[in-house]
C-alpha atoms as a PDB file:
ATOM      1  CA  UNK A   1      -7.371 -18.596 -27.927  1.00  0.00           C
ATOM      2  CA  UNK A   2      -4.950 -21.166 -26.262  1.00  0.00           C
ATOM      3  CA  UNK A   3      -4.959 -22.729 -23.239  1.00  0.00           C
ATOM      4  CA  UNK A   4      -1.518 -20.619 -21.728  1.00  0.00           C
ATOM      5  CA  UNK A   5       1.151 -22.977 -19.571  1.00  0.00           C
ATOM      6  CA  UNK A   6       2.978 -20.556 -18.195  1.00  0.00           C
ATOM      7  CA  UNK A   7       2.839 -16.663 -17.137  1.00  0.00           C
ATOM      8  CA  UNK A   8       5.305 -13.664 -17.144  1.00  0.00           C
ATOM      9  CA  UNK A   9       4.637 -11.816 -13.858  1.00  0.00           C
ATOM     10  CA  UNK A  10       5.714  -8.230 -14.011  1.00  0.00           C
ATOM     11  CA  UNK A  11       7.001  -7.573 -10.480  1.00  0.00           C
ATOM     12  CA  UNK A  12       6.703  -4.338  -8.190  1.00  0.00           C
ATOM     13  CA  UNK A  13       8.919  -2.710 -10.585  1.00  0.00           C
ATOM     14  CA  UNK A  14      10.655  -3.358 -13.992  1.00  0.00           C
ATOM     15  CA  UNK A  15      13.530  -1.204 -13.460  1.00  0.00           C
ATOM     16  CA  UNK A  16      16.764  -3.784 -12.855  1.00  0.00           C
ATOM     17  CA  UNK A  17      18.492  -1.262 -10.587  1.00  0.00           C
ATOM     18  CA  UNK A  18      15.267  -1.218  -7.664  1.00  0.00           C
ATOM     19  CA  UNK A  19      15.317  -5.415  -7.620  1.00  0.00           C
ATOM     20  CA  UNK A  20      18.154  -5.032  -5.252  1.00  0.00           C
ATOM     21  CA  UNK A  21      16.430  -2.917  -2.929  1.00  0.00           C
ATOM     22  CA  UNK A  22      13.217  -4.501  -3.586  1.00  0.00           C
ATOM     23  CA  UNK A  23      14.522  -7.716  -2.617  1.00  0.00           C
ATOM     24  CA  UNK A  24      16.376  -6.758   0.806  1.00  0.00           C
ATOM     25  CA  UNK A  25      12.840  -4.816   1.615  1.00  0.00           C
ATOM     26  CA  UNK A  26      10.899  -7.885   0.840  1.00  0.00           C
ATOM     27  CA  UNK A  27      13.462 -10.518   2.781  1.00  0.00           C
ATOM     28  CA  UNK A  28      13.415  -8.157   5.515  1.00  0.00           C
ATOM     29  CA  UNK A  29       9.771  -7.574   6.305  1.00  0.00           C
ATOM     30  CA  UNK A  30       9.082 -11.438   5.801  1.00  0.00           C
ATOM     31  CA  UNK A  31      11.561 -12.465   8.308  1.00  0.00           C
ATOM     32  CA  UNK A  32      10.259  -9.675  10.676  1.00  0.00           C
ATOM     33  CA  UNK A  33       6.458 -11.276   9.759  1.00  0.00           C
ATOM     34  CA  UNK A  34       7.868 -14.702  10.938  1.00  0.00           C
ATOM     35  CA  UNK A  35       9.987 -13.963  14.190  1.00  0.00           C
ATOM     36  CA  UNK A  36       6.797 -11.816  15.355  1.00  0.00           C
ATOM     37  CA  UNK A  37       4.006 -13.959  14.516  1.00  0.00           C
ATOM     38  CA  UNK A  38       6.477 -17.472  15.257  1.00  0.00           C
ATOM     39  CA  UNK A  39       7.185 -15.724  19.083  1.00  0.00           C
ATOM     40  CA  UNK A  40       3.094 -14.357  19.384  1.00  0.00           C
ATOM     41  CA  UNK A  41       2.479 -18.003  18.809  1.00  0.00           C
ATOM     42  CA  UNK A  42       4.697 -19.870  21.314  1.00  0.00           C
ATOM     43  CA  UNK A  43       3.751 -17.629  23.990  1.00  0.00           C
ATOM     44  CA  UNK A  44      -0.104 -18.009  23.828  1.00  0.00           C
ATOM     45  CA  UNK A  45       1.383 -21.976  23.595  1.00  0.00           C
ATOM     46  CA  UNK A  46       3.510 -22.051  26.622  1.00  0.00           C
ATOM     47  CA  UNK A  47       1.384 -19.980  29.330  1.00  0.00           C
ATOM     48  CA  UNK A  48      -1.478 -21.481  30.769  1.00  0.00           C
ATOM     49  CA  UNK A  49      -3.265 -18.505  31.568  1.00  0.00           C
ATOM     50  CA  UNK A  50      -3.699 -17.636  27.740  1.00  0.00           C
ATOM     51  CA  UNK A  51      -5.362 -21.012  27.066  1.00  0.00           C
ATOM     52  CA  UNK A  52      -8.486 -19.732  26.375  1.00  0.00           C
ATOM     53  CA  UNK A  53     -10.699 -18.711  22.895  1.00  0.00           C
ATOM     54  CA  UNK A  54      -9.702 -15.276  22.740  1.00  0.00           C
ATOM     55  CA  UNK A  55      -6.263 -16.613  22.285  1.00  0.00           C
ATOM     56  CA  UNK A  56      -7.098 -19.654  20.567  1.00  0.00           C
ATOM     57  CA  UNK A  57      -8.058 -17.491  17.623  1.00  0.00           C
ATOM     58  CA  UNK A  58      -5.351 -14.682  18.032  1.00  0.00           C
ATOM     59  CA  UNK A  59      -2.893 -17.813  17.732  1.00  0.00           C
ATOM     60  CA  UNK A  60      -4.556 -18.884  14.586  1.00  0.00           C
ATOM     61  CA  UNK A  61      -4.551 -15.418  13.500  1.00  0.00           C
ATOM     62  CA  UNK A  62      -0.901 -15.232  13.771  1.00  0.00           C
ATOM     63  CA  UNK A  63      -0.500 -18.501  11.989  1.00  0.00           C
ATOM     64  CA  UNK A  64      -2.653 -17.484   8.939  1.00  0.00           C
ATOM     65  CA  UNK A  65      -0.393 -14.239   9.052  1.00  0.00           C
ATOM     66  CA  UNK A  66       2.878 -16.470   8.963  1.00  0.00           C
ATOM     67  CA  UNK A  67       0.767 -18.467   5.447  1.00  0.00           C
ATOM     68  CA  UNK A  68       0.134 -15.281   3.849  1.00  0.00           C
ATOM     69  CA  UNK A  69       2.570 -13.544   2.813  1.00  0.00           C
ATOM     70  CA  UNK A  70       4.569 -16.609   2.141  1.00  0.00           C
ATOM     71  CA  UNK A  71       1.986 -17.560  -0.473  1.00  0.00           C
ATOM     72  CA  UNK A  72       3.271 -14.320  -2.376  1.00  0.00           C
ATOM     73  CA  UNK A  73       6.904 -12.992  -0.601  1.00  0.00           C
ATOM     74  CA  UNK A  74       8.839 -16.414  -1.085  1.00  0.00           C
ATOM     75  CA  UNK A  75       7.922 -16.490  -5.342  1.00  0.00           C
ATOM     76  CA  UNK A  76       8.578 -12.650  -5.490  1.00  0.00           C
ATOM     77  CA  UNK A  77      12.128 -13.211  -3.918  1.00  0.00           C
ATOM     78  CA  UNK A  78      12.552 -15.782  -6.606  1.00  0.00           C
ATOM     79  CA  UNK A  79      11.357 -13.814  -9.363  1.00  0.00           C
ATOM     80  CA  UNK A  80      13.586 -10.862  -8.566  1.00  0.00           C
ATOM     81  CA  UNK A  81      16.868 -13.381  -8.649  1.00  0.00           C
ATOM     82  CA  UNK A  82      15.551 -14.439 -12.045  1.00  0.00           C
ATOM     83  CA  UNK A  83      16.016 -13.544 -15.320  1.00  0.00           C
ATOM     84  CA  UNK A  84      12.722 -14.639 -16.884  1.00  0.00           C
ATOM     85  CA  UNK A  85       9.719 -13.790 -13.851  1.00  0.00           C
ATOM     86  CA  UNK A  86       7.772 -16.697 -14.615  1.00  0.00           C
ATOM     87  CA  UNK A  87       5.264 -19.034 -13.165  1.00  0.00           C
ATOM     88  CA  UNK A  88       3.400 -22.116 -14.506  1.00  0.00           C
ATOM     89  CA  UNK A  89      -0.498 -22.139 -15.224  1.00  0.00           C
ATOM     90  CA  UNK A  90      -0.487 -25.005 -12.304  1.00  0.00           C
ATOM     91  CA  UNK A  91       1.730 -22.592  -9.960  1.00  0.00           C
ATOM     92  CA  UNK A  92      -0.517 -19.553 -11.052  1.00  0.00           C
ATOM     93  CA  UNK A  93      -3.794 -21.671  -9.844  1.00  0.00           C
ATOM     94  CA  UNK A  94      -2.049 -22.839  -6.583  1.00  0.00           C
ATOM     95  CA  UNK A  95      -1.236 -19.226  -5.246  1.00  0.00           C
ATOM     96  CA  UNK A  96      -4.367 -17.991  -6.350  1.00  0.00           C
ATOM     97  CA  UNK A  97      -6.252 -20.343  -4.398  1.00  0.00           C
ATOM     98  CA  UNK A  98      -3.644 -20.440  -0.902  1.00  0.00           C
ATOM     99  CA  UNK A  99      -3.804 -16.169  -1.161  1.00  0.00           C
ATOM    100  CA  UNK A 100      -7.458 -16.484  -1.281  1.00  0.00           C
ATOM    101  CA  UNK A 101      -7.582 -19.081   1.556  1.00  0.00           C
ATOM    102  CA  UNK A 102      -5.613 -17.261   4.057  1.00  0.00           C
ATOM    103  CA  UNK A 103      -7.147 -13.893   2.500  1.00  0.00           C
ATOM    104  CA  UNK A 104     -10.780 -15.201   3.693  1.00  0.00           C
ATOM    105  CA  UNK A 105      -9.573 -17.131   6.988  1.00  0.00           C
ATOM    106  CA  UNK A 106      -8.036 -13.702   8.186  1.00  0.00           C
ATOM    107  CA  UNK A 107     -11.391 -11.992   7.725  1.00  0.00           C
ATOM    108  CA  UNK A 108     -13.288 -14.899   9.269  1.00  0.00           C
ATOM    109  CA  UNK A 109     -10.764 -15.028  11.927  1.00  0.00           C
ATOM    110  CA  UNK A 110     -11.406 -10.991  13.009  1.00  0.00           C
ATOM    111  CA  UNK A 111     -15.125 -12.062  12.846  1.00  0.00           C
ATOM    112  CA  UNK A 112     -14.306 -14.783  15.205  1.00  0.00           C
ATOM    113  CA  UNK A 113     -12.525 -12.931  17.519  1.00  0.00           C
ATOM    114  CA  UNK A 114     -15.447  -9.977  17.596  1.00  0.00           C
ATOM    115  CA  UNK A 115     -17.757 -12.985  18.312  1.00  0.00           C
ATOM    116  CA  UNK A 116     -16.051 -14.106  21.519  1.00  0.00           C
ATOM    117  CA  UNK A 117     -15.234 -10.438  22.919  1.00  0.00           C
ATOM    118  CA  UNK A 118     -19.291  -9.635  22.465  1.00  0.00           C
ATOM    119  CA  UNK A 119     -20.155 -13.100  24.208  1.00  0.00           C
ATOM    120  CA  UNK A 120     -17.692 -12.476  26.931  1.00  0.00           C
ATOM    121  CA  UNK A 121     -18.469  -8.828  27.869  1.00  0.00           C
ATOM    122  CA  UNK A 122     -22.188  -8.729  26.785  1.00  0.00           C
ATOM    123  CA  UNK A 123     -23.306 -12.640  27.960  1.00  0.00           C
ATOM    124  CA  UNK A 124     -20.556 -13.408  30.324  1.00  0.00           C
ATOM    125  CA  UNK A 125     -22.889 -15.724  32.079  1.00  0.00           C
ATOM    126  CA  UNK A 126     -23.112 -17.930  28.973  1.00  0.00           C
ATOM    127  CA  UNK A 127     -19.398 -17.420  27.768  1.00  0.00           C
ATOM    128  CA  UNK A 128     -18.197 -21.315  29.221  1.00  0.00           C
ATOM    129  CA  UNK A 129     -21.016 -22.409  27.500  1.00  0.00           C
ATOM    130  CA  UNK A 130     -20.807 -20.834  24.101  1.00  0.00           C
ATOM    131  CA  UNK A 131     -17.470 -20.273  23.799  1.00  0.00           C
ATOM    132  CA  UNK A 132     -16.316 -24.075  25.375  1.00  0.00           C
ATOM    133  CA  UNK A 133     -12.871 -25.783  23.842  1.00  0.00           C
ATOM    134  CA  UNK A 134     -15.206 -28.254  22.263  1.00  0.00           C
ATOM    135  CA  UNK A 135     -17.550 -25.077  20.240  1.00  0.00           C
ATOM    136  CA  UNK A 136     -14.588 -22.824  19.875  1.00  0.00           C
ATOM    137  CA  UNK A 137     -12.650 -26.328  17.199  1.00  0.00           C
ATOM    138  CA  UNK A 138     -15.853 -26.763  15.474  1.00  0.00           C
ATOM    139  CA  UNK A 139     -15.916 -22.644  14.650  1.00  0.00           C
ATOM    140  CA  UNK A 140     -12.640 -22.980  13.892  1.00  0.00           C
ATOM    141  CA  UNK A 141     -13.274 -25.958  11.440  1.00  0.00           C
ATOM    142  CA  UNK A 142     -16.116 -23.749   9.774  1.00  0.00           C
ATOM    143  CA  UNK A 143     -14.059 -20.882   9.471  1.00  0.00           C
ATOM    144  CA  UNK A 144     -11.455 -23.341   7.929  1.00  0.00           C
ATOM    145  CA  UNK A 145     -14.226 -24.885   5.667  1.00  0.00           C
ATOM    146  CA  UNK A 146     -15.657 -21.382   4.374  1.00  0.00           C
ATOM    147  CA  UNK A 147     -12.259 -20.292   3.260  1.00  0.00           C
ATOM    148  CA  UNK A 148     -11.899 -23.435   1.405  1.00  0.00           C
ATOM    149  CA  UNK A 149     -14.985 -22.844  -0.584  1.00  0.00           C
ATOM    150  CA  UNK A 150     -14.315 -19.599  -1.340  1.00  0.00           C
ATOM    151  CA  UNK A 151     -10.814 -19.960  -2.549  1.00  0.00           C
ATOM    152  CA  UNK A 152     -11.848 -23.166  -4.695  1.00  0.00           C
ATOM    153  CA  UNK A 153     -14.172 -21.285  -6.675  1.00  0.00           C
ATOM    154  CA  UNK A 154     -12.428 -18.888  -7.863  1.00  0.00           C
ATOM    155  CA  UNK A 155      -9.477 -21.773  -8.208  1.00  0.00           C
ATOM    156  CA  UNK A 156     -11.906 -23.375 -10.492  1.00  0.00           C
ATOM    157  CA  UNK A 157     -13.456 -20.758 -12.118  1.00  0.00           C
ATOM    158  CA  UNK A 158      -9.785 -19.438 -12.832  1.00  0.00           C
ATOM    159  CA  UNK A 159      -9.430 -21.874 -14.913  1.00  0.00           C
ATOM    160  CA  UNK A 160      -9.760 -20.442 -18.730  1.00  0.00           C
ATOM    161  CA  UNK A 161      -8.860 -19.655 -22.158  1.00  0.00           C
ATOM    162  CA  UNK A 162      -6.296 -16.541 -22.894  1.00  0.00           C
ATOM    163  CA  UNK A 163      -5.485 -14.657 -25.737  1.00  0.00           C
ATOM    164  CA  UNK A 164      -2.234 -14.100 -27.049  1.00  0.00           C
ATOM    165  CA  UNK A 165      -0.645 -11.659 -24.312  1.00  0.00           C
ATOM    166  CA  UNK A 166       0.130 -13.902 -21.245  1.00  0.00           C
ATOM    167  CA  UNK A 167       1.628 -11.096 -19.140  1.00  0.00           C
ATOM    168  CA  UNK A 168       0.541 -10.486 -15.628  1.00  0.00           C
ATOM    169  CA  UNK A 169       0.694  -6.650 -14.524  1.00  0.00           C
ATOM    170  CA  UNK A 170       1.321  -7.633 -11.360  1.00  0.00           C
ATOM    171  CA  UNK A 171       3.787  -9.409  -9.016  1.00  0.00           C
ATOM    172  CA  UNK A 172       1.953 -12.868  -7.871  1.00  0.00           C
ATOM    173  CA  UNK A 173      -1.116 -14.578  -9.520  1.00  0.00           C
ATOM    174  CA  UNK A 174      -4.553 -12.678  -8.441  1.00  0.00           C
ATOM    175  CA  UNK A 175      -7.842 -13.233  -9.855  1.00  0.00           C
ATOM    176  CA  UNK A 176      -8.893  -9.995 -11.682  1.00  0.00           C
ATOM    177  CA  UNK A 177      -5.318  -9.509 -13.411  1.00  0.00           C
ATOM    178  CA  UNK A 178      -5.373 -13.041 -14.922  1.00  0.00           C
ATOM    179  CA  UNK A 179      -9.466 -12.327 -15.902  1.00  0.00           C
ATOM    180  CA  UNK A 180      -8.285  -9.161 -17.844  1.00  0.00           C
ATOM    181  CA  UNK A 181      -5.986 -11.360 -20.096  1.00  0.00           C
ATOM    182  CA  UNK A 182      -8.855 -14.145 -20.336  1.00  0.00           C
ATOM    183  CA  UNK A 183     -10.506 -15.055 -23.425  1.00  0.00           C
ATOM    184  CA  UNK A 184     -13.327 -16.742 -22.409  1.00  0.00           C
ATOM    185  CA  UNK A 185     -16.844 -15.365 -21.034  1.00  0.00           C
ATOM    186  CA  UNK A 186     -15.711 -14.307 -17.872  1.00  0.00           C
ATOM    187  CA  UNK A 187     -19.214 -13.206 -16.009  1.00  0.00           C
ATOM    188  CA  UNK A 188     -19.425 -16.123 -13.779  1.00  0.00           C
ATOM    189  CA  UNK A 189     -15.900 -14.968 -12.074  1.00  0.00           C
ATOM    190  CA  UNK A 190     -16.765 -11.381 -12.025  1.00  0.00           C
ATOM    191  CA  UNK A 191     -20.233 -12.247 -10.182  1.00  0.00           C
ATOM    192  CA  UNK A 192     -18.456 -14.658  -7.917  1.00  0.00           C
ATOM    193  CA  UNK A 193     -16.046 -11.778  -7.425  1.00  0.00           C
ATOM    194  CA  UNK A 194     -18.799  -9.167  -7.009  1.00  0.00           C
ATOM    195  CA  UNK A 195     -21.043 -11.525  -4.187  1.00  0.00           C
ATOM    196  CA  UNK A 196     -18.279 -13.363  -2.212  1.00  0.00           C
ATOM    197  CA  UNK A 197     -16.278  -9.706  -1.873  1.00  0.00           C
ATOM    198  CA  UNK A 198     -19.345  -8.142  -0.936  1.00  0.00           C
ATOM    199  CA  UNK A 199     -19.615 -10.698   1.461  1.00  0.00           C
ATOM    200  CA  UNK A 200     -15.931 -10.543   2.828  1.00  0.00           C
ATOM    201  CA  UNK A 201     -15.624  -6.929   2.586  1.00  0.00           C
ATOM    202  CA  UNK A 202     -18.997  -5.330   3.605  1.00  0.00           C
ATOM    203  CA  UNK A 203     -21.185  -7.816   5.515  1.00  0.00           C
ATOM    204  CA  UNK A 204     -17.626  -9.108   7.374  1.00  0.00           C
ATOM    205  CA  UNK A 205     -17.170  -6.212   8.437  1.00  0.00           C
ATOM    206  CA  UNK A 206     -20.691  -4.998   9.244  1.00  0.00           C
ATOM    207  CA  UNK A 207     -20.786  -7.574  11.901  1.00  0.00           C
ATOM    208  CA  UNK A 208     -17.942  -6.794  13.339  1.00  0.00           C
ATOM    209  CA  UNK A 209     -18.938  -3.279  13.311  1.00  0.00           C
ATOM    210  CA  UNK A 210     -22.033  -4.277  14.870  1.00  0.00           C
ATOM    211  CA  UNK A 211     -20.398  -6.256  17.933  1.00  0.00           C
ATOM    212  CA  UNK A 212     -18.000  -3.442  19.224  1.00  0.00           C
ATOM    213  CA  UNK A 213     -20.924  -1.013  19.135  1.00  0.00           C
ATOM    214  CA  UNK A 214     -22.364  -3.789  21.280  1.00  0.00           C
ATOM    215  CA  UNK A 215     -18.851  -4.104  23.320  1.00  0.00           C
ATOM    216  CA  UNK A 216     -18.640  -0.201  23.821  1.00  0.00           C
ATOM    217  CA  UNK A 217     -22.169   0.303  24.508  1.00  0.00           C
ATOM    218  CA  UNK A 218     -21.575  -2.579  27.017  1.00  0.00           C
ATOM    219  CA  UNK A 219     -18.535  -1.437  28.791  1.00  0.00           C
ATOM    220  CA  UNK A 220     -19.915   1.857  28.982  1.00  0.00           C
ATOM    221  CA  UNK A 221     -22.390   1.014  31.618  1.00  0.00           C
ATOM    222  CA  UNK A 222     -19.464  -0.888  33.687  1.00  0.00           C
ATOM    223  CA  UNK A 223     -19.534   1.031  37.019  1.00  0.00           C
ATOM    224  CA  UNK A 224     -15.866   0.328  37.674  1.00  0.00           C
ATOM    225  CA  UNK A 225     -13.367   2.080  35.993  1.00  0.00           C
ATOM    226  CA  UNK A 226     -10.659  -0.298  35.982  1.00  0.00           C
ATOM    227  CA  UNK A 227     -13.117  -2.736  34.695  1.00  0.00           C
ATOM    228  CA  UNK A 228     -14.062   0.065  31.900  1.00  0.00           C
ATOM    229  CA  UNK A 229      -9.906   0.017  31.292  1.00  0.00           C
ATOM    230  CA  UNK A 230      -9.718  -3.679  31.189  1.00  0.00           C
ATOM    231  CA  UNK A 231     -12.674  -4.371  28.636  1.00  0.00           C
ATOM    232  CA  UNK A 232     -11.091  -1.850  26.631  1.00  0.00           C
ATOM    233  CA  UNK A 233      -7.659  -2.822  26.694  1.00  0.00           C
ATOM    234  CA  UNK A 234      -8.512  -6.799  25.568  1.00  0.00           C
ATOM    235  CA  UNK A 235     -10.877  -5.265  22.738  1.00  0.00           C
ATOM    236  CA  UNK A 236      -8.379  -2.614  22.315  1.00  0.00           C
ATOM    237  CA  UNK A 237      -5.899  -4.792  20.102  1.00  0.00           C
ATOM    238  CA  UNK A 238      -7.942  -6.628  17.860  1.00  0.00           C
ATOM    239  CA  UNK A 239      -9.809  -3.655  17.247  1.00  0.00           C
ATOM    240  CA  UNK A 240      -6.618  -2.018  15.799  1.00  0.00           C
ATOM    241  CA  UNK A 241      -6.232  -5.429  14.125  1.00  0.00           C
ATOM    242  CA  UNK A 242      -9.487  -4.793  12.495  1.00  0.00           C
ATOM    243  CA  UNK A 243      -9.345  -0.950  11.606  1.00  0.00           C
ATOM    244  CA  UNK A 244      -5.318  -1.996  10.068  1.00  0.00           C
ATOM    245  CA  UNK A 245      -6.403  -4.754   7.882  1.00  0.00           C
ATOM    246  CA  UNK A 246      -9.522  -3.458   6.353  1.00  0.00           C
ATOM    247  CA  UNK A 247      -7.953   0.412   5.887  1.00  0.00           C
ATOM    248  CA  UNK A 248      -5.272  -1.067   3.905  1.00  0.00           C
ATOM    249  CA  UNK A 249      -7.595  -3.594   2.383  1.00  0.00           C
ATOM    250  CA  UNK A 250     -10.785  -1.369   1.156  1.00  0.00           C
ATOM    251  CA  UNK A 251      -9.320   2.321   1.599  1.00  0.00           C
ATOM    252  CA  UNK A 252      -6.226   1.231  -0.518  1.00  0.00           C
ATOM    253  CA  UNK A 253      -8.510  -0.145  -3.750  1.00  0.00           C
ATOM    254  CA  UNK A 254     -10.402   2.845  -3.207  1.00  0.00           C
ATOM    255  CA  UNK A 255      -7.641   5.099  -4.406  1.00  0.00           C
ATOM    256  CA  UNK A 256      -7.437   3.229  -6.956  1.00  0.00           C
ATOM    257  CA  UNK A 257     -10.236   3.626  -8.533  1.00  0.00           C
ATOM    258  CA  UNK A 258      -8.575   7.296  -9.601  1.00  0.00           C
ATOM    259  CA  UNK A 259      -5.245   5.976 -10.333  1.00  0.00           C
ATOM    260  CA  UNK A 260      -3.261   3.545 -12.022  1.00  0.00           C
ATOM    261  CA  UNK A 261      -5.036   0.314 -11.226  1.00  0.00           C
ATOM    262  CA  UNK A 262      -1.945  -1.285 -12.194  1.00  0.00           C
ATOM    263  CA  UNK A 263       0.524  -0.157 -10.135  1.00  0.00           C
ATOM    264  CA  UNK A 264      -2.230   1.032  -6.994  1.00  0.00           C
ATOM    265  CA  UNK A 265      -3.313  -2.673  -7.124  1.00  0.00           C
ATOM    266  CA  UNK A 266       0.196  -3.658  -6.476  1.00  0.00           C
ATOM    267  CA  UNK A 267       0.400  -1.664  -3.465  1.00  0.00           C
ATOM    268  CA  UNK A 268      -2.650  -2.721  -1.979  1.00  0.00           C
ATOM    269  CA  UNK A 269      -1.776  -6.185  -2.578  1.00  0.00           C
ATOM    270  CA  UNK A 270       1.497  -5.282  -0.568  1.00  0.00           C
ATOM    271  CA  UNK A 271      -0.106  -3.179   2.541  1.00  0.00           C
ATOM    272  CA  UNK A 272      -2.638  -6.160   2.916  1.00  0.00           C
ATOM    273  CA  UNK A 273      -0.888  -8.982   2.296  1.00  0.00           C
ATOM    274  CA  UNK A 274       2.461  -8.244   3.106  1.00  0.00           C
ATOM    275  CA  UNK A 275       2.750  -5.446   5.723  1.00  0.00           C
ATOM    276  CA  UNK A 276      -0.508  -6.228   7.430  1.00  0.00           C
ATOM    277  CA  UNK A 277       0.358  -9.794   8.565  1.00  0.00           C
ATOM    278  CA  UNK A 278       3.830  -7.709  10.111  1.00  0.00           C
ATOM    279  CA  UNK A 279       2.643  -5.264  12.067  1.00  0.00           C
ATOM    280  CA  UNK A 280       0.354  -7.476  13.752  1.00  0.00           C
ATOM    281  CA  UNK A 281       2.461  -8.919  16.266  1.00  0.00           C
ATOM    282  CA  UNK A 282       3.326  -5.470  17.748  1.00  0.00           C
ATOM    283  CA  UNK A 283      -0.309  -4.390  17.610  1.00  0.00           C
ATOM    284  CA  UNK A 284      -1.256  -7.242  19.738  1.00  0.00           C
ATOM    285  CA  UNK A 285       1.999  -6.966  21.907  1.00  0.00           C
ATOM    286  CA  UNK A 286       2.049  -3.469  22.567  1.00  0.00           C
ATOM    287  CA  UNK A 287      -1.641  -2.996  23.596  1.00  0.00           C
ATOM    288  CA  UNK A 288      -2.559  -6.226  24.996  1.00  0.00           C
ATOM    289  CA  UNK A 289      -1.136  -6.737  28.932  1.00  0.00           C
ATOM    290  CA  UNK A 290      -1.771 -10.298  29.071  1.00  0.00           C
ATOM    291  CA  UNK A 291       0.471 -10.959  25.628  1.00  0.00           C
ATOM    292  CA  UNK A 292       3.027  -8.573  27.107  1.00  0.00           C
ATOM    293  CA  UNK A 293       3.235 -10.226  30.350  1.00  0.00           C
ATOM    294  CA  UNK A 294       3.664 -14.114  28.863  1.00  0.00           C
ATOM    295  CA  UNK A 295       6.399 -12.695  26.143  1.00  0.00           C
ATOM    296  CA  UNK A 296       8.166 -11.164  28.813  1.00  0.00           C
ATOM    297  CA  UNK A 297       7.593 -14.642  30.747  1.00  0.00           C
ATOM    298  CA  UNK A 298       8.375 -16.500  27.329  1.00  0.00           C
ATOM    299  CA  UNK A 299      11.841 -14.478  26.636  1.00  0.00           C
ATOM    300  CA  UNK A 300      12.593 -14.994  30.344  1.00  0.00           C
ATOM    301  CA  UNK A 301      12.657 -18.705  30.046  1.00  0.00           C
ATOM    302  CA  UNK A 302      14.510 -18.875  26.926  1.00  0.00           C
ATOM    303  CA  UNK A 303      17.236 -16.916  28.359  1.00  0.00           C
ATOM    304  CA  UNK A 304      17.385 -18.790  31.858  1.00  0.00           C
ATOM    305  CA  UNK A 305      17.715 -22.081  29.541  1.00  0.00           C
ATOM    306  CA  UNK A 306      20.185 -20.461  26.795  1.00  0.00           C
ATOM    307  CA  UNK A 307      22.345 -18.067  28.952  1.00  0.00           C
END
């Protein structure tokens, strides 16, 4: 056993001709990922009308989605310009524990968001009330403070013995690859893995579930159907929001389970992590009126004051 100071991460690929393709693939969906999110941002900033929680969270959302992939994308660009792919034991720890933060703040965050569409449609009596500036910060600081924990954790619990073979089978620093290459008694980290994923990927998503049965059931009973079509249409987004990240999240691990974890695991950690947090911005663009109508506002004033 020794305690290991650096690590040779693998990649997507090992084959020196695909790093040039990998590499404009990878710089071109991360700037894509930051103009969308960056210009979903600034127009929930700069129009009044979309001052409220709904978009209060959506603009977190999209700044979590600008953190992610950058925990991951900006190292992998590195690596593929680099001779040796390596990353420090200190590095290794640090992206394990931002991935996992933004990881668990983007499932808190669609939780969030479920929350204050149920309140709104189903108790829209109470909605100033529960869903006030002052309440919708101090979710946001919980939210904030439960990804924390969950990321330190498994920061800390990451923190162990290897054997000889220091080789990552993968192309950033993820829990499970670095416990298969562990030493040490490693049944503390798998039960942390097994309860806080249950958590994040079953009960997480049972209430979520749960609340747009409630939304549907809800809107259902609306007498007016353009009131029917606007319910649907502000649910309508994050919904898709929902459905995109967990698919790619859960379905994508499920496959494999009957395949090559090594290379599946990859491409789940891409569709989740990479291409998830950039298709986003056109899910909530394209289906949402209210975000179409302030980026067409947005766009409008930056061209009236750039001509």
């Amino acid at each position: 056993m020794f305690s290991a100071s650096e690590f040779l991460l693998l990649g997507l690929s090992e084959q020196q001709g695909k790093q040039p393709l990998l590499f404009s693939i990878f710089l071109s969906v991360y700037l894509v990922t930051v103009v969308g999110n960056v210009i979903i941002i600034m127009a929930i900033g700069s129009d009044p009308h979309l001052h409220t929680p709904m978009y209060f969270f959506l603009a977190n959302f999209s700044l979590n989605d600008l953190y992610l992939p950058s925990t991951m994308v900006s190292r992998v660009l590195v690596n593929i310009q680099a001779y040796r792919h390596t990353i420090t034991y200190a590095g290794c720890l640090s992206q394990i524990y931002f991935f996992l933060w933004f990881i668990g703040l983007d499932v808190f965050l669609l939780a969030a968001m479920a929350y204050d569409r149920l309140v709104a449609i189903c108790h829209p009596l109470l909605y100033t009330l529960v869903m006030s500036p002052r309440c919708s910060i101090l979710l946001l600081v919980m939210l904030l403070i439960l990804a924390h924990s969950y990321s330190l954790i498994h920061t800390i619990l990451a923190q162990l013995s290897f054997c000889t073979d220091n080789i990552i089978h993968h192309f950033f620093c993820e829990p499970l690859p670095m416990l298969k290459l562990s030493c040490s008694n490693t049944n503390a980290n798998r039960s942390v893995l097994i309860y806080w994923g249950g958590t994040l990927t079953i009960l997480s998503p049972l209430l979520i579930i749960i609340s747009y049965v409630r939304i549907v059931a809800a809107i259902v009973r609306i007498p007016s159907a353009i009131g029917k079509w606007k319910a649907f249409s502000t649910c309508g987004s994050q919904l898709s929001a929902v459905c995109l990240f967990y698919v790619s999240a859960i379905g994508v691990y499920f496959i494999s389970s009957t395949a090559d974890s090594a290379s599946t695991d990859r491409i789940a950690a891409v569709m989740y992590a990479v291409v998830t947090p950039m298709l986003n911005p056109s899910i909530y663009s394209l289906r949402n009126k209210d975000i179409k109508s302030a980026l067409g506002r947005f766009l409008s004033r930056r061209a009236l004051q750039y001509p």
